[in-house]
C-alpha atoms as a PDB file:
ATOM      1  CA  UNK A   1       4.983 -14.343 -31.555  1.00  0.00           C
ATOM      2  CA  UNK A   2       7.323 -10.975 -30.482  1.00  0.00           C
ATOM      3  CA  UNK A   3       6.482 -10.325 -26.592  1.00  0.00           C
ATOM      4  CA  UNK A   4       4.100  -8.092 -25.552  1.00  0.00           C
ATOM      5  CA  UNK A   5       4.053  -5.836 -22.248  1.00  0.00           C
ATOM      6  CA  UNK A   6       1.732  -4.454 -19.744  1.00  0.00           C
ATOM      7  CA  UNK A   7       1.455  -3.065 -16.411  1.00  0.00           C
ATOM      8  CA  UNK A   8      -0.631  -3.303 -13.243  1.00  0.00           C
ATOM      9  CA  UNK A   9      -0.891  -0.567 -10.555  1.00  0.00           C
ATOM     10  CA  UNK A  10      -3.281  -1.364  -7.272  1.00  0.00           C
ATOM     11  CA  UNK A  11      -2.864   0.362  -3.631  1.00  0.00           C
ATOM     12  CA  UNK A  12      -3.259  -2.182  -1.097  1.00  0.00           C
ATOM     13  CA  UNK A  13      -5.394  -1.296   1.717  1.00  0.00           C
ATOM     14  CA  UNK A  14      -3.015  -1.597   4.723  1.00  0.00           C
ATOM     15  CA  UNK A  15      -5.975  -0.469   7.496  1.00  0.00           C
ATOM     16  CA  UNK A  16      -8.395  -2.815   6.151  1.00  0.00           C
ATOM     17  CA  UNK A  17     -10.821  -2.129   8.780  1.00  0.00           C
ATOM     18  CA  UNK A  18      -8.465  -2.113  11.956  1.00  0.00           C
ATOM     19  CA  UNK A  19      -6.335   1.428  12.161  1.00  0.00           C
ATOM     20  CA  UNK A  20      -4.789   0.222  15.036  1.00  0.00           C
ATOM     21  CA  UNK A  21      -2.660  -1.425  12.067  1.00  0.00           C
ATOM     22  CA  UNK A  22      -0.877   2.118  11.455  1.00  0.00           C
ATOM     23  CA  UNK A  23      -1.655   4.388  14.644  1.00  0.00           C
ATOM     24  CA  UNK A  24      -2.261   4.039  18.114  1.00  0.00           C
ATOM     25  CA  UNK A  25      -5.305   5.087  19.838  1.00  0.00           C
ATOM     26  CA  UNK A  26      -3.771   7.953  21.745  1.00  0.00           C
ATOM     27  CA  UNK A  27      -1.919   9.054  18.250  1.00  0.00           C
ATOM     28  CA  UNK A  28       1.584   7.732  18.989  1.00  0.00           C
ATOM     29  CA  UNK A  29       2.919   6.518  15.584  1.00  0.00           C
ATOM     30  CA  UNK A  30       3.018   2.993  15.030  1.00  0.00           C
ATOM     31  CA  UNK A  31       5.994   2.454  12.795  1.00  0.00           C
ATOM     32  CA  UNK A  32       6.238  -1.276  11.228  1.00  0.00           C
ATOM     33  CA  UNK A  33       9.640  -3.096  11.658  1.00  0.00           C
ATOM     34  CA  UNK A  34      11.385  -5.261   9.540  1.00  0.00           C
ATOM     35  CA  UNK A  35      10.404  -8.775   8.511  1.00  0.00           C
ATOM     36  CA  UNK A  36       6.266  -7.309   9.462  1.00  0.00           C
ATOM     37  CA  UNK A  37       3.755  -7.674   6.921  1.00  0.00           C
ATOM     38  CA  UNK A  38       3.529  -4.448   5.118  1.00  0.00           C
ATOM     39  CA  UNK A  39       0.370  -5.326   3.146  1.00  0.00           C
ATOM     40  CA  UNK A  40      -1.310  -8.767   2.752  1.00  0.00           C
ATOM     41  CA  UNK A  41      -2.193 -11.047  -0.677  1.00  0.00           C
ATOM     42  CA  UNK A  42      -3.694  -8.641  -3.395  1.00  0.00           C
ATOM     43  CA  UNK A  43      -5.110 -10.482  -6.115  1.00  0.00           C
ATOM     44  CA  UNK A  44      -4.365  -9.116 -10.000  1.00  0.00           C
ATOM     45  CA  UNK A  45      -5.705 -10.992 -12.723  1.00  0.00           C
ATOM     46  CA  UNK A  46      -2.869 -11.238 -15.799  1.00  0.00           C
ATOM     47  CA  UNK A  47      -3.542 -12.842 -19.525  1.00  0.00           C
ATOM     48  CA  UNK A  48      -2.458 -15.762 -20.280  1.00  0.00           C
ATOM     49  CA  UNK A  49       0.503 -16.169 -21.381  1.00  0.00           C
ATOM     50  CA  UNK A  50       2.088 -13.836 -19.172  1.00  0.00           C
ATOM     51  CA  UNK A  51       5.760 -15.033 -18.287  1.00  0.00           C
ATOM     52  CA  UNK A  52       7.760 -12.872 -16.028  1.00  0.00           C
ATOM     53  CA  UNK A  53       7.838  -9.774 -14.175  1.00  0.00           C
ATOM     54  CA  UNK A  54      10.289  -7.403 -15.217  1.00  0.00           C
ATOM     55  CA  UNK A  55       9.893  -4.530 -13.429  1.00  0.00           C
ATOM     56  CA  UNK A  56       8.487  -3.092  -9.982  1.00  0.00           C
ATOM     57  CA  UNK A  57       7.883   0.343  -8.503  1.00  0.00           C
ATOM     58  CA  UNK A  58       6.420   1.114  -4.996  1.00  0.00           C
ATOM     59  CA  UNK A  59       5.692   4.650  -3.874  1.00  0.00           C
ATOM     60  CA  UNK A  60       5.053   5.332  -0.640  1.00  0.00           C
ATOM     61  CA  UNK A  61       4.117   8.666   1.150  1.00  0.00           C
ATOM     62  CA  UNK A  62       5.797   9.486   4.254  1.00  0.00           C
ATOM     63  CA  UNK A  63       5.266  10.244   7.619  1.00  0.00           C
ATOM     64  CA  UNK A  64       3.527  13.666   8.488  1.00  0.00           C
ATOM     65  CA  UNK A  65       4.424  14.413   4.970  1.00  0.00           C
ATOM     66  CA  UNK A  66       7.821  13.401   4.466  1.00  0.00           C
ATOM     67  CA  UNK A  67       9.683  11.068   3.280  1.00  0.00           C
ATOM     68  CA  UNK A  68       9.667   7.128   3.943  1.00  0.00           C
ATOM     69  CA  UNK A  69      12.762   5.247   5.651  1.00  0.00           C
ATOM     70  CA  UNK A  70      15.479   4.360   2.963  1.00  0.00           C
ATOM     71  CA  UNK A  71      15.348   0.615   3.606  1.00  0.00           C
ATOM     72  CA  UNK A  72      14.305  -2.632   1.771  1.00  0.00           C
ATOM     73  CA  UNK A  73      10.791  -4.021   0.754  1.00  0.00           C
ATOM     74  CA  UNK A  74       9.757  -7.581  -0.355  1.00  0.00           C
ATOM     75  CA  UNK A  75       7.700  -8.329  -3.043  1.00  0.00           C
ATOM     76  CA  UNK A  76       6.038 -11.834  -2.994  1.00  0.00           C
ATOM     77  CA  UNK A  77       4.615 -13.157  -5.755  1.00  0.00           C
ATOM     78  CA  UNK A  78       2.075 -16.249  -5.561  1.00  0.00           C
ATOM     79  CA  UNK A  79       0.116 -18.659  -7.682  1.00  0.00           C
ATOM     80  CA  UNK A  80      -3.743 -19.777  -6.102  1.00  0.00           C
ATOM     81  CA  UNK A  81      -3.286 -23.640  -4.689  1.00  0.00           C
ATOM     82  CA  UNK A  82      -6.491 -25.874  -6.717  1.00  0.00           C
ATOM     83  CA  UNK A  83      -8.089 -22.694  -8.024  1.00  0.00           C
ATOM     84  CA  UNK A  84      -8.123 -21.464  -3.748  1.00  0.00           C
ATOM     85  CA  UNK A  85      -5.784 -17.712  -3.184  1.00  0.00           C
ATOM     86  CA  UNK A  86      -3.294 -18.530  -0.636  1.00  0.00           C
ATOM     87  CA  UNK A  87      -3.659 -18.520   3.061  1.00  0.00           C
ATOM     88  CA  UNK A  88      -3.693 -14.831   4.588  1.00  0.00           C
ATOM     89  CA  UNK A  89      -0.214 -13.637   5.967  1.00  0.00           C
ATOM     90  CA  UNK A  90      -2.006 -11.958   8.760  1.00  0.00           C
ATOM     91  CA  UNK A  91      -2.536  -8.310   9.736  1.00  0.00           C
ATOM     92  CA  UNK A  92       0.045  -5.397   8.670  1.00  0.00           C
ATOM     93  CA  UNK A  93       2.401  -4.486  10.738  1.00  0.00           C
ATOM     94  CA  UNK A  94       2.700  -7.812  12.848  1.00  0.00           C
ATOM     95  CA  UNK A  95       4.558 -11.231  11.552  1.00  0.00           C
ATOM     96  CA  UNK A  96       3.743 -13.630   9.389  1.00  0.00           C
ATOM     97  CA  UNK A  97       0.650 -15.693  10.383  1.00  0.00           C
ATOM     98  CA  UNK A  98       1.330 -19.214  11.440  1.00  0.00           C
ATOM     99  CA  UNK A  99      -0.522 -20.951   8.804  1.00  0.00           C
ATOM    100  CA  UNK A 100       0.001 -19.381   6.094  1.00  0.00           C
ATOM    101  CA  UNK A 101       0.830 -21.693   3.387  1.00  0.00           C
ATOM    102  CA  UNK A 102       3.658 -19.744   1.602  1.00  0.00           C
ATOM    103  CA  UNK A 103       5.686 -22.916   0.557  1.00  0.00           C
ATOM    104  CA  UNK A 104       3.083 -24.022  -1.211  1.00  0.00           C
ATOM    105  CA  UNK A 105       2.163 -21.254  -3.233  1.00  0.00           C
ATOM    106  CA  UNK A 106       5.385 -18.894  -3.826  1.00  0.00           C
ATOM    107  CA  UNK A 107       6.311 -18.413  -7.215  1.00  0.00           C
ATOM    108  CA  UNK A 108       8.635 -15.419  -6.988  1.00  0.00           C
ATOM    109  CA  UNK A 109       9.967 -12.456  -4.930  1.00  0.00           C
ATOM    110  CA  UNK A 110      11.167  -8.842  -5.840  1.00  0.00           C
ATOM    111  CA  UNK A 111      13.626  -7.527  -3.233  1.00  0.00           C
ATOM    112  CA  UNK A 112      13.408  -3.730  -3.930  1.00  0.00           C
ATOM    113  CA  UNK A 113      17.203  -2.506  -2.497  1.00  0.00           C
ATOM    114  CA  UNK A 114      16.368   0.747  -0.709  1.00  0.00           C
ATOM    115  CA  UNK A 115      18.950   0.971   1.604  1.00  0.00           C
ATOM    116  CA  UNK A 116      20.433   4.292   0.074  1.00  0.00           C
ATOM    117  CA  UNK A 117      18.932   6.979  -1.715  1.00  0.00           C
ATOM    118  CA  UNK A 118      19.162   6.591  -5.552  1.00  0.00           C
ATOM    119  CA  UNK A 119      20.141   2.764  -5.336  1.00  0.00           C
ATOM    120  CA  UNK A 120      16.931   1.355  -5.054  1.00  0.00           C
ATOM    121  CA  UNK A 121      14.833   4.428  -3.906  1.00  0.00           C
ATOM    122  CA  UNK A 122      14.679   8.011  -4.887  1.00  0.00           C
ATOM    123  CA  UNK A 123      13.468  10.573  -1.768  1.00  0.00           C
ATOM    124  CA  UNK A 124      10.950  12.952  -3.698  1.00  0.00           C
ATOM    125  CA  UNK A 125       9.223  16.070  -2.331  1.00  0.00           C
ATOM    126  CA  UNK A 126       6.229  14.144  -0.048  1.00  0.00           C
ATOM    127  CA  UNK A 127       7.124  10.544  -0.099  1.00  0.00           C
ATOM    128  CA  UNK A 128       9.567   7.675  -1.339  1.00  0.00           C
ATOM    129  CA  UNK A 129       9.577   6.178  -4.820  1.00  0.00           C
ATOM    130  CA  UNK A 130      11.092   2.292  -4.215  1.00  0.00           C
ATOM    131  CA  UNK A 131      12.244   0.932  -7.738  1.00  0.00           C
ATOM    132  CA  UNK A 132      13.505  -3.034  -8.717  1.00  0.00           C
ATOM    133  CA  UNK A 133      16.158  -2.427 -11.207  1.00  0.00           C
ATOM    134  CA  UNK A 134      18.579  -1.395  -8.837  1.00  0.00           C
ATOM    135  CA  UNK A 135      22.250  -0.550  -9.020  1.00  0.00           C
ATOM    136  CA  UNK A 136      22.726  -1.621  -5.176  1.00  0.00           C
ATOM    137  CA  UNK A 137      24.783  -4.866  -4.688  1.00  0.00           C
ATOM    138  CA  UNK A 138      21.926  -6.653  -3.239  1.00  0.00           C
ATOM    139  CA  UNK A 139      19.069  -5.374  -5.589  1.00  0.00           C
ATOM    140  CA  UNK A 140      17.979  -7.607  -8.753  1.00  0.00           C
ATOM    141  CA  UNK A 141      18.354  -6.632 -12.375  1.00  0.00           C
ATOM    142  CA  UNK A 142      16.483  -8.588 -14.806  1.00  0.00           C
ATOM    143  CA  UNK A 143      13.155  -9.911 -15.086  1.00  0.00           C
ATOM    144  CA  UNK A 144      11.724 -12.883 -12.636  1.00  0.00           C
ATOM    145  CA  UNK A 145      10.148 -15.283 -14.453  1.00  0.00           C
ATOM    146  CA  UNK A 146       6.923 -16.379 -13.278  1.00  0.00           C
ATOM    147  CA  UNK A 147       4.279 -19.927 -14.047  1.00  0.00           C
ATOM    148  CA  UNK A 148       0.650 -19.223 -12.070  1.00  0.00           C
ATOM    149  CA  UNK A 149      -1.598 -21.691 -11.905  1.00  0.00           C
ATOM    150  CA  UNK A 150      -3.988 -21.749 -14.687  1.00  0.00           C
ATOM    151  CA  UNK A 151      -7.239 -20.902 -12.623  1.00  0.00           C
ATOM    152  CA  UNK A 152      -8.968 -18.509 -14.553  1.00  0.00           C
ATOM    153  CA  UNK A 153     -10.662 -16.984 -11.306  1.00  0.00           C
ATOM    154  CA  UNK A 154     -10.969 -13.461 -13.097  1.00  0.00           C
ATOM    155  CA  UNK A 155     -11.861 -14.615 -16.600  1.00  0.00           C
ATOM    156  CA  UNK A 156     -11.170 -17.488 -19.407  1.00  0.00           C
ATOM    157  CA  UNK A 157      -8.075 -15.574 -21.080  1.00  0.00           C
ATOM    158  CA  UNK A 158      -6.753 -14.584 -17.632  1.00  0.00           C
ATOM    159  CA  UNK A 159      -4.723 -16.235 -14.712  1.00  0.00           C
ATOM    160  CA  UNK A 160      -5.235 -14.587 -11.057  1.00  0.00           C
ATOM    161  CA  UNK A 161      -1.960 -14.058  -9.168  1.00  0.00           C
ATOM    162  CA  UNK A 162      -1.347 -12.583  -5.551  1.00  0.00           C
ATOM    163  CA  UNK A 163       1.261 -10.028  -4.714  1.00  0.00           C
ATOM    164  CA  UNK A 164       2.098  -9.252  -0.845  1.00  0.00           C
ATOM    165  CA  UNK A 165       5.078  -7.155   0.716  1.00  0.00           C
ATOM    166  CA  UNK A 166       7.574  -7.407   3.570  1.00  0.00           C
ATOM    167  CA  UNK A 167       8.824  -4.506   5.179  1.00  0.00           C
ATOM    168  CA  UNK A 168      12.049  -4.478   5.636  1.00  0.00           C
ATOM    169  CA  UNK A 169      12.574  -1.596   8.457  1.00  0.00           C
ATOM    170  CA  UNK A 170      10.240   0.927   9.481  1.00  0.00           C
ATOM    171  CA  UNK A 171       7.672   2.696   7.648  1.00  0.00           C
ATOM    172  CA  UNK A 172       5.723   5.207   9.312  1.00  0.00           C
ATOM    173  CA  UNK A 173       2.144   6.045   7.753  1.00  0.00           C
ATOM    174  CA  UNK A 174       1.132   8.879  10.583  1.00  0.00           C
ATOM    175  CA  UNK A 175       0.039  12.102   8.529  1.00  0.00           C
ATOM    176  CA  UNK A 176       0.028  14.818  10.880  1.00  0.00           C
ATOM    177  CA  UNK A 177      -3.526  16.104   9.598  1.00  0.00           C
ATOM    178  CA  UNK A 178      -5.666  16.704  11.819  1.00  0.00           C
ATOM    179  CA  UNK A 179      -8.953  18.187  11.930  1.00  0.00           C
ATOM    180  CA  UNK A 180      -9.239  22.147  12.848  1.00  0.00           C
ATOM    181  CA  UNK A 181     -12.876  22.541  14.349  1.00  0.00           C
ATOM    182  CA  UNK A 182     -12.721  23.489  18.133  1.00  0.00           C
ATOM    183  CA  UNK A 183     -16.688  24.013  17.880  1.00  0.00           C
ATOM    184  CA  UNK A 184     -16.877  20.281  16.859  1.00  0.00           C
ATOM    185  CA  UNK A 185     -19.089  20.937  13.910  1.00  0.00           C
ATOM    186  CA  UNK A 186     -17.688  18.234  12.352  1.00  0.00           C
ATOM    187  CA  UNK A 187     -19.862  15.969  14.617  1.00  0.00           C
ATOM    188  CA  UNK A 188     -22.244  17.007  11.885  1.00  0.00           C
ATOM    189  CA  UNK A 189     -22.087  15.255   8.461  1.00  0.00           C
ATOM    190  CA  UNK A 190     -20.872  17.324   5.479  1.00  0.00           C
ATOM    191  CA  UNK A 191     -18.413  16.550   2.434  1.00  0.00           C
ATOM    192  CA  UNK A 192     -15.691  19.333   3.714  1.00  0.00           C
ATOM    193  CA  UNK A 193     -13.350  18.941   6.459  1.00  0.00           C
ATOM    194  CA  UNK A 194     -11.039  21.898   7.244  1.00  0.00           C
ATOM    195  CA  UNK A 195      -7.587  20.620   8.668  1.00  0.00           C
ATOM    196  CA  UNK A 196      -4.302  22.007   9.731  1.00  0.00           C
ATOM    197  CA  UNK A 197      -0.997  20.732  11.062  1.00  0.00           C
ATOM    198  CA  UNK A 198       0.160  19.169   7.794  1.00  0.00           C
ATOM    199  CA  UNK A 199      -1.038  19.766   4.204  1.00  0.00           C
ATOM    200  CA  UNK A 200      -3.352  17.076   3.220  1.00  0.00           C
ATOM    201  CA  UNK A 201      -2.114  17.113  -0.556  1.00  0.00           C
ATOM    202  CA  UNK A 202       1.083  15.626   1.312  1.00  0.00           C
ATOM    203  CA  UNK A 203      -0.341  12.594   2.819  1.00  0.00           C
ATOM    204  CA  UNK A 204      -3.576  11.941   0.184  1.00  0.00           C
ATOM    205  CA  UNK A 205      -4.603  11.351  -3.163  1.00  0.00           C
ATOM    206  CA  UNK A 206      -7.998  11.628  -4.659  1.00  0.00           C
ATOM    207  CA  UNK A 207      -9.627   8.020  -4.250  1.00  0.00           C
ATOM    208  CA  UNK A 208      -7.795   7.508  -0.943  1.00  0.00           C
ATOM    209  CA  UNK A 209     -10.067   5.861   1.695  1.00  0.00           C
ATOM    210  CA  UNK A 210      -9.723   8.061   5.410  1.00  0.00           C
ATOM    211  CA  UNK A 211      -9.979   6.768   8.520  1.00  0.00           C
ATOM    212  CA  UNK A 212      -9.667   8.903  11.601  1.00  0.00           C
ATOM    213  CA  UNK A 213      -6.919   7.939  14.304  1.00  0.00           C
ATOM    214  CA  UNK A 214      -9.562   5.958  16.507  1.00  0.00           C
ATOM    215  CA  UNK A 215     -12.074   4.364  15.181  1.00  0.00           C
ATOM    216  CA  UNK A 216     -12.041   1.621  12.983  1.00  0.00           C
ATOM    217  CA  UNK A 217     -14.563   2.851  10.093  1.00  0.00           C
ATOM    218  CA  UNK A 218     -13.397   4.624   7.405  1.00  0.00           C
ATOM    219  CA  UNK A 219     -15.087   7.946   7.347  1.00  0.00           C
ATOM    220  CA  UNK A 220     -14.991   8.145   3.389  1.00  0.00           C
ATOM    221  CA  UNK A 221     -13.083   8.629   0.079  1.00  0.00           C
ATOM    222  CA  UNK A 222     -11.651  12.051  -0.401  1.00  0.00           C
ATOM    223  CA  UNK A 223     -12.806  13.684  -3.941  1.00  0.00           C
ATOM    224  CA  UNK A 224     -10.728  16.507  -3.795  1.00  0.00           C
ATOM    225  CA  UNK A 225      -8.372  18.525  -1.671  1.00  0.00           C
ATOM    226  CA  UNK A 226      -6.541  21.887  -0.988  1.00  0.00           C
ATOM    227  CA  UNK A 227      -4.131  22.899   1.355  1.00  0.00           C
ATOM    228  CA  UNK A 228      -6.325  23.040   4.726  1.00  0.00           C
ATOM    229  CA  UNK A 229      -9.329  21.215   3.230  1.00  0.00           C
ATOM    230  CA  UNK A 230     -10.182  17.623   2.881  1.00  0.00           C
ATOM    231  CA  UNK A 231     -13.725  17.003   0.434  1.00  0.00           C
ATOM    232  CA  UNK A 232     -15.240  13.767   0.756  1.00  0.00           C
ATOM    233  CA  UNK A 233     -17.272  12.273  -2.260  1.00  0.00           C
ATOM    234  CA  UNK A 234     -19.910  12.168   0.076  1.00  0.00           C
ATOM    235  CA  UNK A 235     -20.943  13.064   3.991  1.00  0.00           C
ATOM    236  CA  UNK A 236     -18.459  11.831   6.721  1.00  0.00           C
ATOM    237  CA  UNK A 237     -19.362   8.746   8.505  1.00  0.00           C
ATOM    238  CA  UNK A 238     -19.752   9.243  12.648  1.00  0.00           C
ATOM    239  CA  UNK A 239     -18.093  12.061  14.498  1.00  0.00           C
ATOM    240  CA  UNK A 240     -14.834  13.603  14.087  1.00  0.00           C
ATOM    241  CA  UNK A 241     -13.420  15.856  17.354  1.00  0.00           C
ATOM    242  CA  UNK A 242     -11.076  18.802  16.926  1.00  0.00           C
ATOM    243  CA  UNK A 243      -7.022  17.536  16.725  1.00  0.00           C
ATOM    244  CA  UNK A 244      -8.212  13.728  15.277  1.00  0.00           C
ATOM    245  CA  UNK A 245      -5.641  12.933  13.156  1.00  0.00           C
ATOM    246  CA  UNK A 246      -6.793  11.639   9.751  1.00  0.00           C
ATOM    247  CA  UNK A 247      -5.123   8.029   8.324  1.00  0.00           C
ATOM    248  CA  UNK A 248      -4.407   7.454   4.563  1.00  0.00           C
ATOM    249  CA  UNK A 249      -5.934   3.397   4.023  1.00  0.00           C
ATOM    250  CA  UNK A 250      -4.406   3.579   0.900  1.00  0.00           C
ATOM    251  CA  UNK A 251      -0.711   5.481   1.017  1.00  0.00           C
ATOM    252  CA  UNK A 252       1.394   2.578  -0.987  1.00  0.00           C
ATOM    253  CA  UNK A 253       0.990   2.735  -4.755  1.00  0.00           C
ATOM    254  CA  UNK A 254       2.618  -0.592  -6.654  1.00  0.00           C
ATOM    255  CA  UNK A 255       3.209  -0.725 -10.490  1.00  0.00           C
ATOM    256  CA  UNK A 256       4.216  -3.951 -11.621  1.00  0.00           C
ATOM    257  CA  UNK A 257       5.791  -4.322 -15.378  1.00  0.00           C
ATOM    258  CA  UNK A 258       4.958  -7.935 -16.845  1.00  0.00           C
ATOM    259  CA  UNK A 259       6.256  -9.758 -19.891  1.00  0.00           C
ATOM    260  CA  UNK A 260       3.633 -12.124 -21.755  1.00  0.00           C
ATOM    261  CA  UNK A 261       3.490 -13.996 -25.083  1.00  0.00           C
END
């Protein structure tokens, strides 16, 4: 039977409840540094069948609009242990959990080379597109084969496999939007949020969950967005004060290219 190919894109929520993950409380960034968790086990349910990975791209946007840090990430690829998803790596931007039962359960890892611009990641106008077949001397070329446990967790003709990341130096997720409302109206709830300092089109996407710098519930999903406005699918959660700066949950965007059979 000729091969057959597919792709799977998912953006990891790196706040997860906790944006002291990606900001402090006083808005001082909160870069991550290398060998920190840069989002844990995602689960993605392939067919069976499905044999290798052959390629990976990771976009990130940058800090306060810019551009991300031209340095590696880590891919790991995992298999569930008895029909179980492996043991948490812990919370981004900190080191691996003790615990966590990686040997067990490892099946394959990506190193994306991103060390310099257009060997394993190309700089773009707001953000950083990270790419696997690289032409750096440490990057991979090729695809990595891959043999999950057959749990069908998501369905009878699928296997579920678990994808994590490893920074390897330091990405910054601050956005520099903050909210412009010295009367604090915004205490009030309403779907539009008028910002300034950076352009929110820089730092979010429609479907993007938003947190504001401190406090650790997301005040909702944006539906749409301009250059000083924010829109919310529906009515901000709590209170939002003038100059809060507003966090992206999801800001990483991973497309993985499989080969099955």
């Amino acid at each position: 039977m000729a091969n057959q190919y597919f792709q799977k894109t998912f953006k990891p929520d790196i706040i997860n409840g906790d944006v002291s993950n990606v900001i402090q409380s006083n808005k001082t960034d909160l870069p991550f540094s290398s060998s920190d968790v840069l989002f844990d086990w995602q689960p993605l349910d392939i067919p069976l069948g499905t044999d290798a990975i052959i390629d990976a791209l990771v976009y990130m946007v940058g800090e306060d609009g810019g551009i991300q840090p031209g340095t590696d990430i880590n891919l790991l690829i995992a298999k569930s242990k008895s029909g179980v998803a492996p043991v948490s790596l812990g919370s981004p931007n900190s080191t691996i959990a003790v615990g966590s039962n990686i040997p067990e359960v490892l099946i394959g890892v990506l190193k994306i080379e991103g060390d310099a611009n257009r060997q394993g990641n190309l700089d773009l106008a707001f953000g950083t597109a990270y790419y696997f077949k690289s032409t750096g001397a440490n990057g991979h070329v090729g695809p990595v084969p891959i043999e999950p446990e057959q749990n069908s967790l998501g369905g009878q003709a699928t296997n579920r496999i678990y994808v994590a990341a490893i920074a390897g130096g330091a990405f910054d997720f601050s956005t520099g939007v903050l909210l412009n409302d010295a009367s604090d109206v915004a205490d009030d709830a309403g779907t539009s949020l008028t910002v300034d300092g950076v352009d929110p089109r820089k730092s979010f996407s429609v479907g993007d969950t938003v947190y504001i710098h401190d406090v650790d519930t997301p005040i909702g999903t944006v539906a749409s967005l301009a250059a000083n406005t924010i829109t919310l699918t529906s009515n901000n959660v709590g209170a939002i004060a003038d100059d809060d700066e507003f966090m992206n949950a999801t800001p990483i965007t991973v497309t993985l290219s499989f080969r099955g059979r």
